[in-house]
C-alpha atoms as a PDB file:
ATOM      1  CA  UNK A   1     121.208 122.372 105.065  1.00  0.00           C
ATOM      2  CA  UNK A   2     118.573 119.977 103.952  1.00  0.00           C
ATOM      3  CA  UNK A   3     115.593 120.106 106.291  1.00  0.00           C
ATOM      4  CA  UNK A   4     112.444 117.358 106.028  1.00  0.00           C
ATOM      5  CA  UNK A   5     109.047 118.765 104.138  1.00  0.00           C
ATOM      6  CA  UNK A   6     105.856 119.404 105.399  1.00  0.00           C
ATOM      7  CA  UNK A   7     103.888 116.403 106.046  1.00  0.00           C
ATOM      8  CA  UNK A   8     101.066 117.850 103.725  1.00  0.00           C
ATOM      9  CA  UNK A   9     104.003 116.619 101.090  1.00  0.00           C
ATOM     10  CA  UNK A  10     103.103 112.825 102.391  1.00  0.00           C
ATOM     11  CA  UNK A  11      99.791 113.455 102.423  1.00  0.00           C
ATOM     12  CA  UNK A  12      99.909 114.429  98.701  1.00  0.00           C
ATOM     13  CA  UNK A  13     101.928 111.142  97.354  1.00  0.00           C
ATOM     14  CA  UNK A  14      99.470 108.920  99.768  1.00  0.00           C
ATOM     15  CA  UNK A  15      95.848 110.223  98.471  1.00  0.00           C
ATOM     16  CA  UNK A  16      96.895 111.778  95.407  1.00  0.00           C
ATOM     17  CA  UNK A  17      96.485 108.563  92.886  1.00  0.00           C
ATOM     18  CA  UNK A  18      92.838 108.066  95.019  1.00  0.00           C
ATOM     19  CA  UNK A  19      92.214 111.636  93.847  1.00  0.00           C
ATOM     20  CA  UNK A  20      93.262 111.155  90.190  1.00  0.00           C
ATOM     21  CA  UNK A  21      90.721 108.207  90.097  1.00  0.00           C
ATOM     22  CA  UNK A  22      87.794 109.949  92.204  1.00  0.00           C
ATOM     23  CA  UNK A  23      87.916 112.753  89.915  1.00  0.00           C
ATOM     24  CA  UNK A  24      87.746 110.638  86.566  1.00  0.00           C
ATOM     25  CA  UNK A  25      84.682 108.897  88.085  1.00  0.00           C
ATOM     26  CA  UNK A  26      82.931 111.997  88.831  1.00  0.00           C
ATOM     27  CA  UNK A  27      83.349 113.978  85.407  1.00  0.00           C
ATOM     28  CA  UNK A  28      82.308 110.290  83.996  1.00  0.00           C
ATOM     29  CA  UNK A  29      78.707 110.835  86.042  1.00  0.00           C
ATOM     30  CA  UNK A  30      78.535 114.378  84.874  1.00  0.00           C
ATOM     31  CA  UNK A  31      78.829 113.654  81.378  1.00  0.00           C
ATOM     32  CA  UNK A  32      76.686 110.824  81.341  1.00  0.00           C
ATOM     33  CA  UNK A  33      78.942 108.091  80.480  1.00  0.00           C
ATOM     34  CA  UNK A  34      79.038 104.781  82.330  1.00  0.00           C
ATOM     35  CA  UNK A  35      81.758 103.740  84.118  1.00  0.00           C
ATOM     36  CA  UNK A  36      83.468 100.475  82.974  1.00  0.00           C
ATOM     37  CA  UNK A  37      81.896  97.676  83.801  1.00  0.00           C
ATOM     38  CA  UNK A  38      78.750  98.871  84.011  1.00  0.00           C
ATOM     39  CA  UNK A  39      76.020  96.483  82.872  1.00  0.00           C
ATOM     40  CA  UNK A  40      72.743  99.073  82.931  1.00  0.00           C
ATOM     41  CA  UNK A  41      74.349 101.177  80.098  1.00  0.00           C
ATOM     42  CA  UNK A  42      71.337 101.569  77.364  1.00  0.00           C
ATOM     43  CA  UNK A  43      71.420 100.218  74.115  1.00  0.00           C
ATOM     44  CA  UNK A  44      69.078  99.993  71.533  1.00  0.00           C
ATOM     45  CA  UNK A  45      67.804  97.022  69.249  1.00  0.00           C
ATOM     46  CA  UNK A  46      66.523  97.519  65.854  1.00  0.00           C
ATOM     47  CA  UNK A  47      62.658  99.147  65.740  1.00  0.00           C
ATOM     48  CA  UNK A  48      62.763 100.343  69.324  1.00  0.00           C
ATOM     49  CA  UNK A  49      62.671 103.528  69.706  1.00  0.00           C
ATOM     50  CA  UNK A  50      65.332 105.642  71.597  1.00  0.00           C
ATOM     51  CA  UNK A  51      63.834 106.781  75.532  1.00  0.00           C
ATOM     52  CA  UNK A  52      64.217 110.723  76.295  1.00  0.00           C
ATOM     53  CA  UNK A  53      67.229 111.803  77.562  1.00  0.00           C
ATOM     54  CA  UNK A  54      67.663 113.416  80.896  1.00  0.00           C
ATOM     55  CA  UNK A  55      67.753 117.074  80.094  1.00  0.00           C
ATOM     56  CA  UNK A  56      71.162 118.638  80.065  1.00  0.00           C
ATOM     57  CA  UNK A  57      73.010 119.749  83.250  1.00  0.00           C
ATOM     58  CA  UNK A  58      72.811 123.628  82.187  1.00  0.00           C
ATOM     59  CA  UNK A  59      68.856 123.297  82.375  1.00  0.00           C
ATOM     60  CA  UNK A  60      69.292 122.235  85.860  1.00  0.00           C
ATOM     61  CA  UNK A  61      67.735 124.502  88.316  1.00  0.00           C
ATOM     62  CA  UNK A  62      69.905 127.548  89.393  1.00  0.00           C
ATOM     63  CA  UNK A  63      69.341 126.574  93.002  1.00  0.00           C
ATOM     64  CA  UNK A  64      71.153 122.971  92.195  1.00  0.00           C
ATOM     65  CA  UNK A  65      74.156 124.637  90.395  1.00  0.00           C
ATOM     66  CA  UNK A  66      74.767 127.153  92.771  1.00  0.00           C
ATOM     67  CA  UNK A  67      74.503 124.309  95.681  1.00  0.00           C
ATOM     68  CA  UNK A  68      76.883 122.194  94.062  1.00  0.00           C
ATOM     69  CA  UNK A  69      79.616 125.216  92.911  1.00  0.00           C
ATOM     70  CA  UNK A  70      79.125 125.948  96.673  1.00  0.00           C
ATOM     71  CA  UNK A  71      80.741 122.762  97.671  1.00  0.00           C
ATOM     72  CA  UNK A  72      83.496 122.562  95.439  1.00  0.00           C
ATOM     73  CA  UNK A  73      86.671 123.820  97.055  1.00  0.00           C
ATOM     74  CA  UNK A  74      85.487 124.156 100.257  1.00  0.00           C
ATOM     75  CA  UNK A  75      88.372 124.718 102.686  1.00  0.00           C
ATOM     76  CA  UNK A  76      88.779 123.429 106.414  1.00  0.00           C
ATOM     77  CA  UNK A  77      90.929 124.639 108.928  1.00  0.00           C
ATOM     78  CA  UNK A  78      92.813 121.340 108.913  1.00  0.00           C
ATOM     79  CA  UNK A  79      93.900 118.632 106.929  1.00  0.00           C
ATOM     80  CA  UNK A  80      93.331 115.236 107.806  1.00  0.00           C
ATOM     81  CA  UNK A  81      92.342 116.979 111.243  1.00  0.00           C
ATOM     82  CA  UNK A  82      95.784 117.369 112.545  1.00  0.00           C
ATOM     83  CA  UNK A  83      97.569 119.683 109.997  1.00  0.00           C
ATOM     84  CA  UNK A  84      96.558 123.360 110.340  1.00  0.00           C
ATOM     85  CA  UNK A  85      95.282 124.994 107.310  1.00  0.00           C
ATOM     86  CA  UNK A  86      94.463 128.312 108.357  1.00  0.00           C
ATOM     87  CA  UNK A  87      95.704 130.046 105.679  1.00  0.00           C
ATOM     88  CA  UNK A  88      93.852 128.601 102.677  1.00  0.00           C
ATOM     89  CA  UNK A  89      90.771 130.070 101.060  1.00  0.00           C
ATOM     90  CA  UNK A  90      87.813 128.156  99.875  1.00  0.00           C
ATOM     91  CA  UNK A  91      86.958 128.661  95.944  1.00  0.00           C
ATOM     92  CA  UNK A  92      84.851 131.154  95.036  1.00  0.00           C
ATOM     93  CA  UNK A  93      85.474 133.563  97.950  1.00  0.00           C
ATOM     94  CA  UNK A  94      87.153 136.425  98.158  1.00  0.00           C
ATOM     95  CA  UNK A  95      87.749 137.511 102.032  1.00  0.00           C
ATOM     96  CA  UNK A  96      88.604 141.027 103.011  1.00  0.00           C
ATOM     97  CA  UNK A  97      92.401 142.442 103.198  1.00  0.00           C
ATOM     98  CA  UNK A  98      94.351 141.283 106.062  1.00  0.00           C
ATOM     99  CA  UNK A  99      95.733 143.804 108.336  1.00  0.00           C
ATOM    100  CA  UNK A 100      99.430 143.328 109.592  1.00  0.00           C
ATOM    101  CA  UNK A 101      97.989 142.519 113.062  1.00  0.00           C
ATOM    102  CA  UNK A 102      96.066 139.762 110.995  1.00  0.00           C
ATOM    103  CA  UNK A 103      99.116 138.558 109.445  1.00  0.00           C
ATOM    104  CA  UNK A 104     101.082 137.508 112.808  1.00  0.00           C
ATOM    105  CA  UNK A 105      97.998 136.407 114.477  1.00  0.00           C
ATOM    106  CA  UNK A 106      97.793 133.479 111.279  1.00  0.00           C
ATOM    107  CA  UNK A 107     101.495 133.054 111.402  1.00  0.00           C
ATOM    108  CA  UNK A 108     101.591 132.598 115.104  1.00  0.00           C
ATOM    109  CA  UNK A 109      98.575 130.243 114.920  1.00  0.00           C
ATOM    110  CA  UNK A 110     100.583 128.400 112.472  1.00  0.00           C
ATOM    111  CA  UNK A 111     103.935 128.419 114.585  1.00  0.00           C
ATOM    112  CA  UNK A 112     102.309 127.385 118.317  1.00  0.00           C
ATOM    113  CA  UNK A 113      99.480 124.951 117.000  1.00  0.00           C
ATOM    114  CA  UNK A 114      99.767 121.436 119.125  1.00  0.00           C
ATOM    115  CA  UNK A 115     100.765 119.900 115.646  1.00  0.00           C
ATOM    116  CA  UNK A 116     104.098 122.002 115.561  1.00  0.00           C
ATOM    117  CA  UNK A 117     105.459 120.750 118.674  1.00  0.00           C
ATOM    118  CA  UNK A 118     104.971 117.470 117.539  1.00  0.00           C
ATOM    119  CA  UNK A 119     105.591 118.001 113.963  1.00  0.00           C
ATOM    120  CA  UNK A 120     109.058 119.508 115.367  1.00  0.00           C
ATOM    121  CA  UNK A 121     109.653 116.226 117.050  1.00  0.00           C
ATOM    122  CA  UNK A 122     109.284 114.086 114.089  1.00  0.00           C
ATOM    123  CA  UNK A 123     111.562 115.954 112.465  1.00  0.00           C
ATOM    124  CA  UNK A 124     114.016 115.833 114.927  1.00  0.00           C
ATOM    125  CA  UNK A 125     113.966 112.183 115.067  1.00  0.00           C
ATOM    126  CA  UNK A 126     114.174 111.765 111.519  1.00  0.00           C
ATOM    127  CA  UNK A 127     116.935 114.605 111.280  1.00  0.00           C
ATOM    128  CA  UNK A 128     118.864 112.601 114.527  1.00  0.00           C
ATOM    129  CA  UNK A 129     118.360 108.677 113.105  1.00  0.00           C
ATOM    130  CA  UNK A 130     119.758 109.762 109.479  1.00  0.00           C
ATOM    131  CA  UNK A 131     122.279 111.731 111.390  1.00  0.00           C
ATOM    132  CA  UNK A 132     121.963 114.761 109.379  1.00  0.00           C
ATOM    133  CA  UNK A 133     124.071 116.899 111.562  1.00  0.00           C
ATOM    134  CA  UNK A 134     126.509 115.022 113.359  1.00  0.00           C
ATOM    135  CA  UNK A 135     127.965 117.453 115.057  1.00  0.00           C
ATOM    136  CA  UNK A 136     124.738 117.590 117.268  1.00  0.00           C
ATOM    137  CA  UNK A 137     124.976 114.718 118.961  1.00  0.00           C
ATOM    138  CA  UNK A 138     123.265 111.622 120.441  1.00  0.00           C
ATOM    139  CA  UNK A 139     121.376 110.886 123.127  1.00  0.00           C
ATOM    140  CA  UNK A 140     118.709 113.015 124.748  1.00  0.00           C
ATOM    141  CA  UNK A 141     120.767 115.766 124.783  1.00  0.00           C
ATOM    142  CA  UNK A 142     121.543 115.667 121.213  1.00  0.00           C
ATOM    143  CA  UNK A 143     118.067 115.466 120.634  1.00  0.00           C
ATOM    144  CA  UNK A 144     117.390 118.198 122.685  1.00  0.00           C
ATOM    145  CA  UNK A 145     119.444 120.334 120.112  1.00  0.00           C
ATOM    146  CA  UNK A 146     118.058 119.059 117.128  1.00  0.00           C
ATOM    147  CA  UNK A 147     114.476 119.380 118.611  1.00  0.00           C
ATOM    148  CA  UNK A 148     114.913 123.025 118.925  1.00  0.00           C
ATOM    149  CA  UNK A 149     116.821 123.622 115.901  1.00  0.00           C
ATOM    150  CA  UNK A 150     113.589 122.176 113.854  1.00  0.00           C
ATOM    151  CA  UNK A 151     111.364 123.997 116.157  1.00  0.00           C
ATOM    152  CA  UNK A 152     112.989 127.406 115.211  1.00  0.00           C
ATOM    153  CA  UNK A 153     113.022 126.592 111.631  1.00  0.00           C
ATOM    154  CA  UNK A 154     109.077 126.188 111.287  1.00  0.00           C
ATOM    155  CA  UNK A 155     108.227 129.114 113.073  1.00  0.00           C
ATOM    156  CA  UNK A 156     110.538 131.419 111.579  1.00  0.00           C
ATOM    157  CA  UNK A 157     109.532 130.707 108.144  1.00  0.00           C
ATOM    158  CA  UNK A 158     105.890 130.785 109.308  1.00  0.00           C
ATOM    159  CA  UNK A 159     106.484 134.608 110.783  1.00  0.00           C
ATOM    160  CA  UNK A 160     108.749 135.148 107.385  1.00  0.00           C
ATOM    161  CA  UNK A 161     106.543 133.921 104.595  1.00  0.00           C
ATOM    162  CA  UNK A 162     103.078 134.736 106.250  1.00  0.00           C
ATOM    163  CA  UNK A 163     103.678 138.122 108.128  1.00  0.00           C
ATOM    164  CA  UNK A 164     106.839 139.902 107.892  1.00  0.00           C
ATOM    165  CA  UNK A 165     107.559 139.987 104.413  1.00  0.00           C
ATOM    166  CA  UNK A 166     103.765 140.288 103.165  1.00  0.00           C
ATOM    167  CA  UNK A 167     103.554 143.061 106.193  1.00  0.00           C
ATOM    168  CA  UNK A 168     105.998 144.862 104.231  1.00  0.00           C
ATOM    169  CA  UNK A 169     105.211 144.620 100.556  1.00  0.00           C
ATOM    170  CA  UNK A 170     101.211 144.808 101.123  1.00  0.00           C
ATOM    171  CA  UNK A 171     100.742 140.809 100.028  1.00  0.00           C
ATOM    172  CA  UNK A 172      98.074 138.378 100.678  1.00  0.00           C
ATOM    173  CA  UNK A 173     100.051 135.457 102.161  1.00  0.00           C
ATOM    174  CA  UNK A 174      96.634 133.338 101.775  1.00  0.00           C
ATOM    175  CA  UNK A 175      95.915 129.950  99.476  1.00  0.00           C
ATOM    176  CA  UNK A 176      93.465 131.120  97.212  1.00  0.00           C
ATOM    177  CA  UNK A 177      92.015 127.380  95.716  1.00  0.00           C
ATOM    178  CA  UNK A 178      91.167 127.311  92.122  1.00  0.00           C
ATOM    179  CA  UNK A 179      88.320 124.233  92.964  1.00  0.00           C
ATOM    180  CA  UNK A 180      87.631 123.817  88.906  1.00  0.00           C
ATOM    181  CA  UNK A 181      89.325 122.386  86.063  1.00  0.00           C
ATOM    182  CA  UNK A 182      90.880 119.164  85.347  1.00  0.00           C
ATOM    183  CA  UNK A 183      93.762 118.028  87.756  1.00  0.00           C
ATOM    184  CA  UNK A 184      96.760 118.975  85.527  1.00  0.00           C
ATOM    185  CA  UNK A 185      95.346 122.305  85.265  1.00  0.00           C
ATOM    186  CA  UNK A 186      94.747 122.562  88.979  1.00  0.00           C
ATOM    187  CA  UNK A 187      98.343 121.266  89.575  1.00  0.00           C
ATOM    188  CA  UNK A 188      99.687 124.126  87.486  1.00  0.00           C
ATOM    189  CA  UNK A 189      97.776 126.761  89.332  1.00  0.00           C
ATOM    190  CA  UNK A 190      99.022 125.553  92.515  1.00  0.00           C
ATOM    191  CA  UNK A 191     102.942 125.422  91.699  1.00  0.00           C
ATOM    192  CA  UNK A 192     102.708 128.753  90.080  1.00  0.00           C
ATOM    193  CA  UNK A 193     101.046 130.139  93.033  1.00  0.00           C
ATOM    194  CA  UNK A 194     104.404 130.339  94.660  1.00  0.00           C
ATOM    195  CA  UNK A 195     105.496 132.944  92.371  1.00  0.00           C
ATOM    196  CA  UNK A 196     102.159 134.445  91.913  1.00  0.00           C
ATOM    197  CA  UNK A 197     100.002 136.413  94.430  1.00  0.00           C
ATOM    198  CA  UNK A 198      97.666 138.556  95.317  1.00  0.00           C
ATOM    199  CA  UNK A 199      98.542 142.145  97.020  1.00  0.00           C
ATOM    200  CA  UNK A 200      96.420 143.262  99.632  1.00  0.00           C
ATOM    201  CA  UNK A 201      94.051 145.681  97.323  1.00  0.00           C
ATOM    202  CA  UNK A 202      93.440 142.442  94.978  1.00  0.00           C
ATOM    203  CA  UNK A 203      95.951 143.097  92.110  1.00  0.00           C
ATOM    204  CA  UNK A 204      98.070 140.176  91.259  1.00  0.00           C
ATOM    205  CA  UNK A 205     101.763 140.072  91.755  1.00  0.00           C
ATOM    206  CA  UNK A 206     105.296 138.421  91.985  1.00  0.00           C
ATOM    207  CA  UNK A 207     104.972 136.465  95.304  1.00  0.00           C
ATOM    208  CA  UNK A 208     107.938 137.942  97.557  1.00  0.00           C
ATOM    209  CA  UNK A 209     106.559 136.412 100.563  1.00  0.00           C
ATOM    210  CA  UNK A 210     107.390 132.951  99.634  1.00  0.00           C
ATOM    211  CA  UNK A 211     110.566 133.489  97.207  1.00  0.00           C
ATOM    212  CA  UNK A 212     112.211 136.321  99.726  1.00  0.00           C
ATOM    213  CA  UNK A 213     110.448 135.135 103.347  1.00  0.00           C
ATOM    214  CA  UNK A 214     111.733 131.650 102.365  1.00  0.00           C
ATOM    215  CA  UNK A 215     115.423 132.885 101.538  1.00  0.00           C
ATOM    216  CA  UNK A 216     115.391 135.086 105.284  1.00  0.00           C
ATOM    217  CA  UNK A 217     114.791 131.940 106.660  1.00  0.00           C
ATOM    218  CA  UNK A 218     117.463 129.908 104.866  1.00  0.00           C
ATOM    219  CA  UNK A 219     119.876 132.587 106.346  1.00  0.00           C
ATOM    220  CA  UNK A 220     118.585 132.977 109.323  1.00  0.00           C
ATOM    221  CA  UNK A 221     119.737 129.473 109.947  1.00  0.00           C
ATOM    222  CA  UNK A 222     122.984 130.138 109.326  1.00  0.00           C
ATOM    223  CA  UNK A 223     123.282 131.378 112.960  1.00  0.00           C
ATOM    224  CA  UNK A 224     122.184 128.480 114.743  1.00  0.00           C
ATOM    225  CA  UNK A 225     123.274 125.521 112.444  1.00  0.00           C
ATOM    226  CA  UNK A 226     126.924 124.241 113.172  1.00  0.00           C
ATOM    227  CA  UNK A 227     129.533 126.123 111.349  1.00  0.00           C
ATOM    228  CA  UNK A 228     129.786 122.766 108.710  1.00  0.00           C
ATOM    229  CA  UNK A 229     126.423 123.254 107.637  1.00  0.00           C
ATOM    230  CA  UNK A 230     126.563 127.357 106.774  1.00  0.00           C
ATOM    231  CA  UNK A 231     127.904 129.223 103.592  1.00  0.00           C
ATOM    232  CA  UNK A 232     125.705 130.196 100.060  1.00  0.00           C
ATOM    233  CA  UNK A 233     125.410 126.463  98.970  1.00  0.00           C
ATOM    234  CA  UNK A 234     124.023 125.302 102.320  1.00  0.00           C
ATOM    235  CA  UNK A 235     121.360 128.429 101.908  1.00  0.00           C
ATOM    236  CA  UNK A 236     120.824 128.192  98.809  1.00  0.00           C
ATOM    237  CA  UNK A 237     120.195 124.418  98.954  1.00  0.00           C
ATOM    238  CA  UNK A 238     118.038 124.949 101.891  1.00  0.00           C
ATOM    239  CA  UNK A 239     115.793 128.015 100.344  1.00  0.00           C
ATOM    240  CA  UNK A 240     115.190 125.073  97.545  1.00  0.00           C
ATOM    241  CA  UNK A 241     113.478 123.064  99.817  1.00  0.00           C
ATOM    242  CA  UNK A 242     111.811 125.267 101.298  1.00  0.00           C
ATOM    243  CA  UNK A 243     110.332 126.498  97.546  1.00  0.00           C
ATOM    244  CA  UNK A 244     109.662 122.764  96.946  1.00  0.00           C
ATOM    245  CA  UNK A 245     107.815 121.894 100.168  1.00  0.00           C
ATOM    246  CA  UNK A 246     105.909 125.414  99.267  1.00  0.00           C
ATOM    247  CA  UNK A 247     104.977 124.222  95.802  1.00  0.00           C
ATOM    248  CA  UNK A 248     103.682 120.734  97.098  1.00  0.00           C
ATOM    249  CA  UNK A 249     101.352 122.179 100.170  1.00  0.00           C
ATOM    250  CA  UNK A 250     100.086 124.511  97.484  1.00  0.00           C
ATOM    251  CA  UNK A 251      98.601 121.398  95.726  1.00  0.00           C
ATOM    252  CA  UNK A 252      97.823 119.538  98.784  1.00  0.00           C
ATOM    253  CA  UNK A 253      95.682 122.401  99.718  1.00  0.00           C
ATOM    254  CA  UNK A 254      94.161 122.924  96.260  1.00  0.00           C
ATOM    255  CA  UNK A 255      93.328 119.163  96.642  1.00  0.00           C
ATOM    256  CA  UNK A 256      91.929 118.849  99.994  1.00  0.00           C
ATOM    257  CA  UNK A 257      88.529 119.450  99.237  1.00  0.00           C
ATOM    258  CA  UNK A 258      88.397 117.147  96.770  1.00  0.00           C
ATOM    259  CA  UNK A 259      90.028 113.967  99.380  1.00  0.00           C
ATOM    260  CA  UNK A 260      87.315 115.060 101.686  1.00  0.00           C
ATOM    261  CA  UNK A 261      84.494 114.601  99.320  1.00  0.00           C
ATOM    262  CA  UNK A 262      85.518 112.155  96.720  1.00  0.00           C
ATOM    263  CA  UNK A 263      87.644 109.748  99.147  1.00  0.00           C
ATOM    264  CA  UNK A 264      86.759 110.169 102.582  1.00  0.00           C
ATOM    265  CA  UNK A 265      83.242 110.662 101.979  1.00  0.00           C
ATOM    266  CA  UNK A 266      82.792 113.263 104.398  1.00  0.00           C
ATOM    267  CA  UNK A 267      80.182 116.259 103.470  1.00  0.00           C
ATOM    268  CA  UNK A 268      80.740 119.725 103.766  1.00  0.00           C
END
């Protein structure tokens, strides 16, 4: 069954191209170079000699670089103050190991926040207006049963992906953001991290909480969908979406930091 994504996925198409362009300007003022348009860029006429150059950015003061590598990829708790973003990790930081008790505290944080219930409502609406599953009905009954049906499915994969499975094989269910590079390389870091994580002693590994937790909840929907929309190609095609949405709130995430600083201004 084909369920909506995660509204992080909007939020990525929206601020993305803003991103793309913030970024370009700001490796532009680190190397020096003018940005188009730019009347003050220096030039020199023949017989004048050339003024000194600023000194490079590695004989900055260590306080300065430090400051600013402190900024980059700084995680909030939420994104665009409604979306909860507990589970992501600023750059540069390594936290201690969660303990299972840890684990279902984030995941229920994730499945009771205010934004769920409401997030569970949108969907519902959508799900109801496109008619998705007929056989639920119309009317405020009908969206009764679709309300709780997208309820269910948030919070289960939250409790899958982000504390039963990584309970059980020792993973770190966490966002761990890269906050350096260009934004192609970034991009890649984030899509593979949803086959790549950490365990809980620091060692990298094949991420079963996302590819496995995402497949328990694909079947656990099979018992409360209507019999039309069960079977293997109604899981499968639902554990794809649930991989996709994955892959694009990785990058959302890896991103964030840079919408807060380079587009909305705001300092950390």
């Amino acid at each position: 069954m084909l369920k909506p994504k995660s509204i992080s996925t909007i939020l990525f198409f929206v601020l993305s191209p803003a991103l793309l362009w913030a970024q370009t300007t700001e490796k532009n003022k680190e190397a020096g170079r003018p940005e188009s348009g730019d009347a003050s860029s220096p030039h020199l006429d023949d017989g004048t000699q050339s003024t000194p150059q600023a000194a490079p950015a590695s004989a900055q003061a260590p306080s300065d670089q430090n400051k600013k590598g402190d900024s980059e990829g700084k995680q909030t708790s939420r994104i665009m103050w409604v979306v909860p973003n507990f589970a992501a990790v600023s750059a540069n930081t390594q936290p201690p190991p969660q303990s299972a008790k840890e684990k279902f505290k984030m995941a229920s944080e994730d499945s009771v926040d205010y934004s769920a219930f409401v997030w569970a409502g949108m969907v519902a609406a959508q799900s109801m207006a496109l008619k998705s599953y007929p056989e639920l009905g119309n009317g405020a009954a009908g969206y009764g049963r679709y309300y709780w049906r997208a309820f269910v499915d948030q919070a289960s994969g939250a409790y899958f992906t982000e504390a039963i499975v990584p309970s059980i094989m020792h993973e770190d269910p966490r966002y761990y953001t890269l906050g350096h590079g260009g934004f192609f390389r970034r991009t890649a870091y984030a899509l593979s991290r949803v086959v790549i994580t950490k365990k809980d002693s620091g060692a990298k590994s094949f991420n079963y909480s996302e590819t496995v937790g995402n497949a328990f909840e694909a079947g656990l929907s099979n018992f409360y969908y209507p019999p039309e929309e069960r079977g293997l190609s109604k899981t499968a095609q639902n554990w794809g979406t649930q991989i996709e949405a994955a892959a694009l709130n990785n990058i959302v995430k890896e991103f964030w930091p840079d919408i807060r600083r380079h587009v909305l201004r705001q300092k950390n």
